[in-house]
Protein backbone atom coordinates (compact mmCIF):
# COMPACT_ATOMS: atom_id res chain seq x y z
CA UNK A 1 141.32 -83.83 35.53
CA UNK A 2 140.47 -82.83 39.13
CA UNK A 3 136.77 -81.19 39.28
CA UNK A 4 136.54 -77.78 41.39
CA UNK A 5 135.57 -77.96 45.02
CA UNK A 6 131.62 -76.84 45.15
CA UNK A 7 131.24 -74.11 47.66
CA UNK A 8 127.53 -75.51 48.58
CA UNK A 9 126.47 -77.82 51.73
CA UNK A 10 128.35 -80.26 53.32
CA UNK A 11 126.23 -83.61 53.61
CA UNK A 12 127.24 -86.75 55.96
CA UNK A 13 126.33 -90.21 54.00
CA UNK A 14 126.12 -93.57 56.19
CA UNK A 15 127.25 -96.75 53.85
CA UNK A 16 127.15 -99.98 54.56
CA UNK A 17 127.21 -103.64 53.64
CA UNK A 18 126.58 -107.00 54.58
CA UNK A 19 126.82 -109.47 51.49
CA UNK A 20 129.12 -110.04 49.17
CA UNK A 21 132.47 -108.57 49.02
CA UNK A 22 131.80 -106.04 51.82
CA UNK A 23 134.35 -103.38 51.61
CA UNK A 24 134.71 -103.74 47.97
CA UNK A 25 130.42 -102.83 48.17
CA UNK A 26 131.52 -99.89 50.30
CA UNK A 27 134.44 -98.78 47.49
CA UNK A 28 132.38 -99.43 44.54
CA UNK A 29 129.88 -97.16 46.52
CA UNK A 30 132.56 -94.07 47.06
CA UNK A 31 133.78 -94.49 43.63
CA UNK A 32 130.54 -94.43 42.14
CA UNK A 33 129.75 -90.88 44.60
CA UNK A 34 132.95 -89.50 43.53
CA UNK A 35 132.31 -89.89 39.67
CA UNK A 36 129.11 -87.24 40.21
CA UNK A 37 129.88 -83.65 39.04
CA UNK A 38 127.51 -82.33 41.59
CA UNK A 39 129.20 -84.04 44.73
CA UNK A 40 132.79 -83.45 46.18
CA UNK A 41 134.05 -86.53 48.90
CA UNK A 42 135.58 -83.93 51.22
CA UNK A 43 136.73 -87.33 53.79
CA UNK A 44 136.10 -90.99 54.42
CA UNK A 45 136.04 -92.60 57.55
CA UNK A 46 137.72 -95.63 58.49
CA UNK A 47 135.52 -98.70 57.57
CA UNK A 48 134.31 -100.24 60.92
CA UNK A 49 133.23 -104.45 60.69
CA UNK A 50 129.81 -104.12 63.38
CA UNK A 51 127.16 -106.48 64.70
CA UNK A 52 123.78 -106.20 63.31
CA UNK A 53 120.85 -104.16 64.87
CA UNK A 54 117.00 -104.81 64.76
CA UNK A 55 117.56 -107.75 62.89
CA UNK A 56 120.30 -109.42 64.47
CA UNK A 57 120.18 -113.07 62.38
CA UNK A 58 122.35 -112.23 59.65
CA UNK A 59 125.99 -111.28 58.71
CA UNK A 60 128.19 -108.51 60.06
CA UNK A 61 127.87 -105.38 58.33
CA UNK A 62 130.74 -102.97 56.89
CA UNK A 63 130.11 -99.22 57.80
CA UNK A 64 131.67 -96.63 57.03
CA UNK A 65 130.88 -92.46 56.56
CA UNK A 66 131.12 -89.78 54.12
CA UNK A 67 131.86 -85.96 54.50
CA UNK A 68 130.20 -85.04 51.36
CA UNK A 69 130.27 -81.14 49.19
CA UNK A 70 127.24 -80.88 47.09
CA UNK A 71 124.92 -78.62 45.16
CA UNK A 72 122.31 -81.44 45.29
CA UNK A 73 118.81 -80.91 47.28
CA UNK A 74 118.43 -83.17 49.97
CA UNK A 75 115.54 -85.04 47.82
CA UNK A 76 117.76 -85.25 44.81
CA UNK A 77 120.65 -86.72 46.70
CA UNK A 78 118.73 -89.60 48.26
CA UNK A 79 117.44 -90.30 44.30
CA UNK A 80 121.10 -90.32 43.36
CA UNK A 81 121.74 -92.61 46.38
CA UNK A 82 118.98 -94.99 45.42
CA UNK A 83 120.27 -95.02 42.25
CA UNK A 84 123.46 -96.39 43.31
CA UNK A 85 122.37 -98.54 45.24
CA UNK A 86 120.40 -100.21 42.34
CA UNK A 87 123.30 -99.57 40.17
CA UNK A 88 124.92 -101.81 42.70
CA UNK A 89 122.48 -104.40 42.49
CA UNK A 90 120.75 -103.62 45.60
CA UNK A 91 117.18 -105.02 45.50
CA UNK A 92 114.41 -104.01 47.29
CA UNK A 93 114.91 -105.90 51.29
CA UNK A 94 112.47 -108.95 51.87
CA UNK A 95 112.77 -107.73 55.80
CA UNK A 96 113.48 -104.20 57.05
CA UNK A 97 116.79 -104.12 58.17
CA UNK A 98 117.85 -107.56 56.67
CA UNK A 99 120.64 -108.55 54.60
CA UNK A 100 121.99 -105.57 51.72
CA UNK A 101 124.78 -105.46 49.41
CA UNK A 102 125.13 -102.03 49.66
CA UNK A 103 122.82 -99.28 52.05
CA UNK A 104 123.20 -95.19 51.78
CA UNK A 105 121.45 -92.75 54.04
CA UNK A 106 121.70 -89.02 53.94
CA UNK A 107 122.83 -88.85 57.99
CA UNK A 108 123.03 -84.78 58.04
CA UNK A 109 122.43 -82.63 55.53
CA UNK A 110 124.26 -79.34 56.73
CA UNK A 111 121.86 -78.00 59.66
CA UNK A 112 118.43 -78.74 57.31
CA UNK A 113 115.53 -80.31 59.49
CA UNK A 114 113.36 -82.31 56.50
CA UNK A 115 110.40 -84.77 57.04
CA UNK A 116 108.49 -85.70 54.28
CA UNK A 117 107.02 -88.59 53.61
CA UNK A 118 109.89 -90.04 51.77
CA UNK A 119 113.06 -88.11 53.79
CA UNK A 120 114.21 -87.41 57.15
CA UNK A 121 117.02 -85.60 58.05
CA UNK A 122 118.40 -85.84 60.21
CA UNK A 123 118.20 -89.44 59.79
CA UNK A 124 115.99 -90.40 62.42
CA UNK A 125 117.81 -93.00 63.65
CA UNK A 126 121.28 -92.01 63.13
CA UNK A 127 121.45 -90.98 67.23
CA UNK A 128 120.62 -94.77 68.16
CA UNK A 129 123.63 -96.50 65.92
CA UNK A 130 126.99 -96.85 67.22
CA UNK A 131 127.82 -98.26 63.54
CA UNK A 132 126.66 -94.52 62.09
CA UNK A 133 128.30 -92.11 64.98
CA UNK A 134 131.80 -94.05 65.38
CA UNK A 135 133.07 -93.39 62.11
CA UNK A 136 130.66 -89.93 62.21
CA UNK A 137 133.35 -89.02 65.27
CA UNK A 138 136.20 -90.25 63.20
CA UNK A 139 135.74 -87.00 60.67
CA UNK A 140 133.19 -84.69 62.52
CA UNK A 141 133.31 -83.53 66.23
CA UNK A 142 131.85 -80.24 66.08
CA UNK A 143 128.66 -80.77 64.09
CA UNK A 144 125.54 -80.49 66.20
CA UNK A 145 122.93 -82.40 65.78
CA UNK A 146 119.71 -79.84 64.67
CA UNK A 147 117.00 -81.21 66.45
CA UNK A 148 119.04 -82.90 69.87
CA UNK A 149 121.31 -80.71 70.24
CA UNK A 150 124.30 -82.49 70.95
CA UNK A 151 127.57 -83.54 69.18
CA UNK A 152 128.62 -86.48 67.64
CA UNK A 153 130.58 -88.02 70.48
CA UNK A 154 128.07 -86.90 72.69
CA UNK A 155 125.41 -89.17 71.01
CA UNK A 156 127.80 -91.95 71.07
CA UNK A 157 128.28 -91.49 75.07
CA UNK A 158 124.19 -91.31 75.64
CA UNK A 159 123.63 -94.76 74.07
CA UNK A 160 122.02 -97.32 76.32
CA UNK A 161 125.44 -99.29 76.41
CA UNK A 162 123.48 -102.56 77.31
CA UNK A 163 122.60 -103.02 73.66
CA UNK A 164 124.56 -105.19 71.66
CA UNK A 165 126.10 -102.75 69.20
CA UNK A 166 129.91 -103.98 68.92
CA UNK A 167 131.80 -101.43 66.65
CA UNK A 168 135.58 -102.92 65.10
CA UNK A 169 138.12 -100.97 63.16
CA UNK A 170 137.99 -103.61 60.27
CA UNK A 171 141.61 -105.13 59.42
């Protein structure tokens, strides 16, 4: 039985993975999302196979975003997002931006600004990652970032191109 569409915000959710069965991290992920009676997937992006950032010594990651309905507040999505991720047997990383089975970050959160101590949104990052806006382009070009004021595809263009940030449709 199909559960109605909620009429509430629309949320963008980063996932990715480097260990393990990647894209099966990334499905279990989705599936897991989909099962909530508080979220709608509204679209998936392509899954993208992209080099490491920050901490480059370790395996290619799996990426991959979500256009997200929800009734949620942003601070009670990112608990059901940890949750997952535990449910998913995500540990707590020995090194920030290491090695993860399975990673979820609330991206956008419809135009919301939020910084607390535990949440940002927009993710504060989000405008430095080619492996968060190329599949961000893939189902959103006319969201505008709240605080920078520019689109999607416009982030992706203003990146400093001489970082090593390779971005693959995965096969």
């Amino acid at each position: 039985m199909n559960k109605p569409l909620l009429k509430n915000v629309s949320a963008y959710i980063s996932l990715g993975s480097n260990m393990g069965a990647k894209k099966v991290n990334l499905m279990s992920a989705i599936k897991l999302i989909a099962d909530r009676d508080n979220m709608d997937i509204i679209e998936i992006s392509p899954f993208y196979k992209t080099e490491p950032v920050d901490y480059i010594d370790q395996d290619w990651f799996v990426n991959a975003v979500l256009k997200v309905k929800t009734s949620e507040q942003p601070e009670q999505l990112l608990k059901i997002l940890k949750g997952i991720e535990v449910q998913l047997k995500q540990k707590k990383k020995k090194v920030r931006f290491g090695p993860r089975i399975i990673d979820l970050d609330i991206i956008y959160y419809g135009e919301r600004i939020v910084n607390t101590e535990k949440l940002v949104i927009p993710h504060p990052r989000m405008h430095k990652r080619c492996f968060v806006l190329k599949p961000l382009c893939d189902i959103e070009t006319k969201i505008i970032h709240p605080v920078l004021k520019f689109t999607p595809q416009e982030l992706l263009k203003n990146i400093d191109k001489t970082e090593n940030q390779k971005v693959m449709p995965l096969n």
